[in-house]
C-alpha atoms as a PDB file:
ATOM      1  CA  UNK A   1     -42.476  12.633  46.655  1.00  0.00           C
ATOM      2  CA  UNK A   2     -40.568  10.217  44.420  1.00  0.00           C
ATOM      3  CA  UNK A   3     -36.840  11.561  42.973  1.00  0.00           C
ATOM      4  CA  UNK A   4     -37.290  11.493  38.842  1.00  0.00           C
ATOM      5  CA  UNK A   5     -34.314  12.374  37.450  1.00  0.00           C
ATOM      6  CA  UNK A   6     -34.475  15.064  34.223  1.00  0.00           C
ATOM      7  CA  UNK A   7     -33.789  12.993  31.564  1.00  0.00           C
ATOM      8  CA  UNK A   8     -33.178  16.595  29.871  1.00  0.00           C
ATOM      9  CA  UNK A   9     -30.930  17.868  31.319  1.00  0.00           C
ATOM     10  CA  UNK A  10     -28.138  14.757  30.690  1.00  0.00           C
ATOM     11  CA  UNK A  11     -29.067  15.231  26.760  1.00  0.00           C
ATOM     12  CA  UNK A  12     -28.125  19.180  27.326  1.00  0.00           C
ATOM     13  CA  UNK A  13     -25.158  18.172  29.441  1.00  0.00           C
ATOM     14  CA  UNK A  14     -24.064  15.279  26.662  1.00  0.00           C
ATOM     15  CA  UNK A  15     -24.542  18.301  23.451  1.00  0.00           C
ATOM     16  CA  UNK A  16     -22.821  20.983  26.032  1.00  0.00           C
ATOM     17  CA  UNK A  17     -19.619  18.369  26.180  1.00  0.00           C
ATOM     18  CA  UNK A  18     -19.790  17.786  22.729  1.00  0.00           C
ATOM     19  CA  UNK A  19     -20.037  21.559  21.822  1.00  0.00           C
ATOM     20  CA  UNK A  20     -17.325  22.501  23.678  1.00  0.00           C
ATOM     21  CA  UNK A  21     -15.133  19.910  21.773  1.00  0.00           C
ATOM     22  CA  UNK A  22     -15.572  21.291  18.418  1.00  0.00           C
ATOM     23  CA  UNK A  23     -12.148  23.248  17.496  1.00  0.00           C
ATOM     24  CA  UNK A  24     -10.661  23.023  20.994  1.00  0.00           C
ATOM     25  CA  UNK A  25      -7.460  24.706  19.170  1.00  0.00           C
ATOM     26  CA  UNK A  26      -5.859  21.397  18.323  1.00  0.00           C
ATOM     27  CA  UNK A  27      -2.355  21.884  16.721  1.00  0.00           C
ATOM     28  CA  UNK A  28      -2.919  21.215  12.913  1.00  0.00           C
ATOM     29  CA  UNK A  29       0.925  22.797  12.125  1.00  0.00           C
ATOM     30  CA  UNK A  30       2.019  19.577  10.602  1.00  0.00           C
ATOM     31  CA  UNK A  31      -1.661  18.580   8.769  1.00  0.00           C
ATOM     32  CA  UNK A  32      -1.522  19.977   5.034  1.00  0.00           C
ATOM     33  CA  UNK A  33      -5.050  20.882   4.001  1.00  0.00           C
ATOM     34  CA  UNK A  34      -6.806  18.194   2.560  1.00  0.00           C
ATOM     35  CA  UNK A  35      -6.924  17.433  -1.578  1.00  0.00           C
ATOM     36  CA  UNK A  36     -10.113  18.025  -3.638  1.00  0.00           C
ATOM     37  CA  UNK A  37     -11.385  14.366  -4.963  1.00  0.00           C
ATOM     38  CA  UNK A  38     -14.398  12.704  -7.417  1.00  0.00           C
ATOM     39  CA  UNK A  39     -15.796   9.830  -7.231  1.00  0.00           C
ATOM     40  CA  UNK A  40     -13.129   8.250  -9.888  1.00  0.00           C
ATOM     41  CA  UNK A  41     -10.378   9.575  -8.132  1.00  0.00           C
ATOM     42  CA  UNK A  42     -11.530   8.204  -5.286  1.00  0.00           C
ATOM     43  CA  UNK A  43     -11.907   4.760  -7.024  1.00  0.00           C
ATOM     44  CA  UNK A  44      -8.520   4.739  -8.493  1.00  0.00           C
ATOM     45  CA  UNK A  45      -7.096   5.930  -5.313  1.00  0.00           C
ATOM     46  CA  UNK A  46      -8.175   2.301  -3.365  1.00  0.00           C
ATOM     47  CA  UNK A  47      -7.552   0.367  -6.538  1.00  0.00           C
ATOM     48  CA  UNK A  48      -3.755   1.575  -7.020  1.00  0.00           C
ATOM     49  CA  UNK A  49      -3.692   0.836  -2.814  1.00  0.00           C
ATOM     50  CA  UNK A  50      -4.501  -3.097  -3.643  1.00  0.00           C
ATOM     51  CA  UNK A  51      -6.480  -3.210  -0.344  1.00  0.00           C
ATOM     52  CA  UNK A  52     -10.096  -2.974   0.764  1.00  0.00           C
ATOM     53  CA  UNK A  53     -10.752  -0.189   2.463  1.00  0.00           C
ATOM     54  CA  UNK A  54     -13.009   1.430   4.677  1.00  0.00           C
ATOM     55  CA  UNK A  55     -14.010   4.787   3.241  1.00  0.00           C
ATOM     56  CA  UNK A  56     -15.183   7.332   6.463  1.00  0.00           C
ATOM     57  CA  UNK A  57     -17.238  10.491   5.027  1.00  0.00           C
ATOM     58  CA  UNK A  58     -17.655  13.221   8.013  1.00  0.00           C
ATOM     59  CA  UNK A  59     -17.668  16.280   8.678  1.00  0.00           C
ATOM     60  CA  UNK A  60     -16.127  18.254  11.507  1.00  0.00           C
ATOM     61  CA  UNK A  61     -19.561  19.576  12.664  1.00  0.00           C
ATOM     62  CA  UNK A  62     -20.778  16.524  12.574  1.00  0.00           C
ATOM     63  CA  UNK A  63     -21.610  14.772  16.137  1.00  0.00           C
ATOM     64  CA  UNK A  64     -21.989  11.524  15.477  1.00  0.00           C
ATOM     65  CA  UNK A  65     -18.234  11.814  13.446  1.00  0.00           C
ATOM     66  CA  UNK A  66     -17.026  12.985  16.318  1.00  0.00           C
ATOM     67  CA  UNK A  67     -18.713   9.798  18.092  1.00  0.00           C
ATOM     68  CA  UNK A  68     -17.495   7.386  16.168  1.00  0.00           C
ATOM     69  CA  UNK A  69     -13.928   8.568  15.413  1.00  0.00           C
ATOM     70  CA  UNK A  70     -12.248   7.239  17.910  1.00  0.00           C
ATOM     71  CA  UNK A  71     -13.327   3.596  16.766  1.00  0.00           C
ATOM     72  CA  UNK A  72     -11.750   4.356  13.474  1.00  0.00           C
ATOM     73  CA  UNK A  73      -8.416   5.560  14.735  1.00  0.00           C
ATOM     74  CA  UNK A  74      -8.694   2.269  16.908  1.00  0.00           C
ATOM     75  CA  UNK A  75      -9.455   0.174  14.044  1.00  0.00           C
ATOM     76  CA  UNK A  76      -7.221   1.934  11.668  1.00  0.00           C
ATOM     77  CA  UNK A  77      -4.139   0.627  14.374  1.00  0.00           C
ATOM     78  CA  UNK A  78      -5.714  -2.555  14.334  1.00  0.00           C
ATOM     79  CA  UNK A  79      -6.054  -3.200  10.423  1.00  0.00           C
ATOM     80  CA  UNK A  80      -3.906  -1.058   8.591  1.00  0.00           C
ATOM     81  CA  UNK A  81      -1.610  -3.770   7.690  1.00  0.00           C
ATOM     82  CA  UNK A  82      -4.679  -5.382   6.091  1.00  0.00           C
ATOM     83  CA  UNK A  83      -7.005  -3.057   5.426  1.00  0.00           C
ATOM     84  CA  UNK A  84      -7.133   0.932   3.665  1.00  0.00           C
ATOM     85  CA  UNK A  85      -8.774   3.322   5.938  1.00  0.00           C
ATOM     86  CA  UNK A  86      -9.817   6.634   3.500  1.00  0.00           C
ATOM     87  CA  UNK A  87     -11.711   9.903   5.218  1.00  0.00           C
ATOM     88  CA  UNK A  88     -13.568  12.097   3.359  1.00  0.00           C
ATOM     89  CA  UNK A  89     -14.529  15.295   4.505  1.00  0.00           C
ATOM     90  CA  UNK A  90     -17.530  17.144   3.144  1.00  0.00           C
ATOM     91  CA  UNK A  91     -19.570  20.302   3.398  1.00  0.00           C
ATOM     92  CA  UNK A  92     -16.750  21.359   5.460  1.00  0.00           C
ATOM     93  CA  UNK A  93     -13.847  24.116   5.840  1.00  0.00           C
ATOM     94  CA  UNK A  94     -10.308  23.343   5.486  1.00  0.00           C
ATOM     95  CA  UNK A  95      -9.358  24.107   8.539  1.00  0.00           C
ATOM     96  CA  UNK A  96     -12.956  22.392  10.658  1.00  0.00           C
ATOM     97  CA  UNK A  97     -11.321  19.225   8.617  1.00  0.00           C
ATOM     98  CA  UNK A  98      -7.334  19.722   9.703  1.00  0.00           C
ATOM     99  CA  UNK A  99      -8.645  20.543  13.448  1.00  0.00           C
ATOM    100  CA  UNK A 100     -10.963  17.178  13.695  1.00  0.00           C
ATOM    101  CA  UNK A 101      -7.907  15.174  11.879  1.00  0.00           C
ATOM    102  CA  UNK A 102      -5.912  16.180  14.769  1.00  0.00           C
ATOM    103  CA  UNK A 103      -8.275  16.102  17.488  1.00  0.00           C
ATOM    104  CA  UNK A 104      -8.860  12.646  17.217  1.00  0.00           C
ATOM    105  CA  UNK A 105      -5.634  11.394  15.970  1.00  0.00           C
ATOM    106  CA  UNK A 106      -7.002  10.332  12.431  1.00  0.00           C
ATOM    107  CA  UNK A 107      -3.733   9.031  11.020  1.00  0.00           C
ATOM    108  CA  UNK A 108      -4.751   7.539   7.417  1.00  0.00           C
ATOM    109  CA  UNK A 109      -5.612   9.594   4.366  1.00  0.00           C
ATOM    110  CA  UNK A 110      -8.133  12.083   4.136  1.00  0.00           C
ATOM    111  CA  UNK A 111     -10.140  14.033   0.935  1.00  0.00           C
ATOM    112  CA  UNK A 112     -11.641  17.339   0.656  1.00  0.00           C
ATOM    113  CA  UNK A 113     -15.399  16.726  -1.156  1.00  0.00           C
ATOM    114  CA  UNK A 114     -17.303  20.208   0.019  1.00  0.00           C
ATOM    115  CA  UNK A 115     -20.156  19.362  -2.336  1.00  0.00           C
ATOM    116  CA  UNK A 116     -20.617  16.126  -1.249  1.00  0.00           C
ATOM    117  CA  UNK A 117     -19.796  14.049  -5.098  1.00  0.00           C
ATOM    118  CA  UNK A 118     -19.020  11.451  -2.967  1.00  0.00           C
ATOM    119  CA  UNK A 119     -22.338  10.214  -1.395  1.00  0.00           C
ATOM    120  CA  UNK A 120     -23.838  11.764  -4.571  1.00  0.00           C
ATOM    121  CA  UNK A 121     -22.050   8.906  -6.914  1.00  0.00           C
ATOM    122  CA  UNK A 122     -21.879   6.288  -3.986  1.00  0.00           C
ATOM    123  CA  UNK A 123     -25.224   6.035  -2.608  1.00  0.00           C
ATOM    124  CA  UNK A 124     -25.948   7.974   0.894  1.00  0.00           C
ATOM    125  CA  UNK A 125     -26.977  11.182   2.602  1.00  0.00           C
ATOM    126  CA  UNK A 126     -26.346  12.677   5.493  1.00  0.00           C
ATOM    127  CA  UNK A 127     -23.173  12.067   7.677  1.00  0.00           C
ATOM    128  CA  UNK A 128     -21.510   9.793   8.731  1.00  0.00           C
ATOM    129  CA  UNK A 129     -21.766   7.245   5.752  1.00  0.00           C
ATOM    130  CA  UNK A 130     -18.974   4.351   5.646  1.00  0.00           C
ATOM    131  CA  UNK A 131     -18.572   2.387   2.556  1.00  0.00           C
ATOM    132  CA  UNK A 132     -16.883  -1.132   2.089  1.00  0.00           C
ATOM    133  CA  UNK A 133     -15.062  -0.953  -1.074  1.00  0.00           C
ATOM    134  CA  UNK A 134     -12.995  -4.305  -2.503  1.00  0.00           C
ATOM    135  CA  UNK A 135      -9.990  -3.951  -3.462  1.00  0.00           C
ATOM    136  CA  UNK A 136     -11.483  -3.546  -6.982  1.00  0.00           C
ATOM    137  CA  UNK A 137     -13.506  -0.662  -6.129  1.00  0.00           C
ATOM    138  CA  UNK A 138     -16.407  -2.361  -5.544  1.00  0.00           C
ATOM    139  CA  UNK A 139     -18.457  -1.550  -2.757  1.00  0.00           C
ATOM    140  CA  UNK A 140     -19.315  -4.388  -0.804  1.00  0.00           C
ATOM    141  CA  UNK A 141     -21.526  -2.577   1.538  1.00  0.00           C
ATOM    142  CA  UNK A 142     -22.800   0.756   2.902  1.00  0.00           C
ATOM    143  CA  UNK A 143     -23.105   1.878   6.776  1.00  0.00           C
ATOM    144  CA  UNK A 144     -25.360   5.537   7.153  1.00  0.00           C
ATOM    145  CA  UNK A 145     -24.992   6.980  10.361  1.00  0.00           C
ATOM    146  CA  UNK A 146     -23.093   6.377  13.656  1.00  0.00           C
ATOM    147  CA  UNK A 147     -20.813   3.260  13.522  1.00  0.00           C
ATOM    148  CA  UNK A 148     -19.907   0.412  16.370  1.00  0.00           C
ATOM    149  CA  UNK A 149     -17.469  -1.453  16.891  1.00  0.00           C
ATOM    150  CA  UNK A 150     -19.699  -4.370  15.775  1.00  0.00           C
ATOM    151  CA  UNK A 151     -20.886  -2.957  12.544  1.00  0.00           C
ATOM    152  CA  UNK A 152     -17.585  -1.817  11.943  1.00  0.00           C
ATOM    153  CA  UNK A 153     -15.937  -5.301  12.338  1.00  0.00           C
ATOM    154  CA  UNK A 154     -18.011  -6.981  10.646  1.00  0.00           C
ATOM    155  CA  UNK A 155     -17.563  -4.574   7.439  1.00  0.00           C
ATOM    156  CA  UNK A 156     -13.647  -5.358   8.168  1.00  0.00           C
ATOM    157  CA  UNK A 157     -14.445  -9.079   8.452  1.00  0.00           C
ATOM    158  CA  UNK A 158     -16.827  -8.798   5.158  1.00  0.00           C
ATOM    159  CA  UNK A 159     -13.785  -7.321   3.660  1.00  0.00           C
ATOM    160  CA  UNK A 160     -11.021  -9.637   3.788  1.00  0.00           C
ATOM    161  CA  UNK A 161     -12.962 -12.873   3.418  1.00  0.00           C
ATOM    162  CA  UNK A 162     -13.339 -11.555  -0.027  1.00  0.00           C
ATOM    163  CA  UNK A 163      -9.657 -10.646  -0.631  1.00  0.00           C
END
C-alpha cells in the first residue's frame, strides 16, 4: 500500500495554530484604545502627514491579518522614513484591536472603523484590503486580501516614484 499523506489534517493543524494565537494575553498596558475615524478624517490624516502611505484595514479575527502582519511591521521598519503606514481596524472590539497591535508589534498608527466607512467610501470588502494613497489622498491603488512581500513592494515602489 502506498503512504498518502492527509492533506486534511495539515489545514486543521495550520487553523488549530492560528486559533490558538488569537488573544494569547499579549500585554496591551501601554496601547490606548484606538480613535473612531471617516473616510475624510482619514484623508486629512495622510494629507497633513505629507507622505504616501500604506493604509492596512484588518481585523483581529481576521486570519489572513494575522498572515500578513508581520510583513507590515517589517516594511513599516523598512519605509517609515519614506513612507506612512495607517491600520484600520474594523468590525472589531477595542480590546481584539489593542491585543493584535501588540501581538505583532504593529508600531504605526491605528483607527477604530467598527462599521466598516472605510472600505464603504474607498472601494473594498472583506478583510484585509490595503490601499495606496499619494500623498494627496489619492489612491493610487487597491490590494483585497492577503498581501506579499511582492505586492506589497511594489505598492511601496508605485508610491514614491510618484512623490
Amino acid at each position: 500500500m502506498e503512504f498518502k499523506p492527509l492533506k486534511g489534517i495539515a489545514t486543521l493543524l495550520s487553523l488549530a495554530i492560528v486559533l490558538a494565537a488569537c488573544g494569547d494575553g499579549a500585554d496591551t498596558s501601554g496601547i490606548a484604545d484606538l480613535p473612531p475615524t471617516t473616510p475624510d478624517d482619514l484623508t486629512a490624516y495622510v494629507v497633513d502627514d505629507g507622505r504616501p502611505a500604506v493604509v492596512n484595514v484588518w481585523a483581529s479575527w481576521c486570519g489572513p491579518c494575522r498572515a500578513e502582519a508581520p510583513l507590515l511591521t517589517e516594511a513599516h521598519a523598512d519605509y517609515a522614513d519614506e513612507v506612512l503606514f495607517v491600520g484600520v481596524d474594523v468590525q472589531d472590539s477595542q480590546d481584539g484591536a489593542k491585543a493584535f497591535i501588540a501581538e505583532f508589534g504593529l508600531d504605526f498608527d491605528h483607527f477604530f472603523d467598527p462599521n466598516r466607512a472605510i472600505p464603504a467610501a474607498w472601494g473594498g470588502f472583506g478583510v484585509p484590503i490595503t490601499y495606496f494613497v499619494d500623498a494627496d489622498g489619492t489612491i493610487i491603488d487597491t490590494h483585497a486580501g492577503i498581501l506579499d512581500e511582492r505586492t506589497l513592494v511594489a505598492g511601496i515602489d508605485g508610491l514614491l516614484a510618484g512623490s
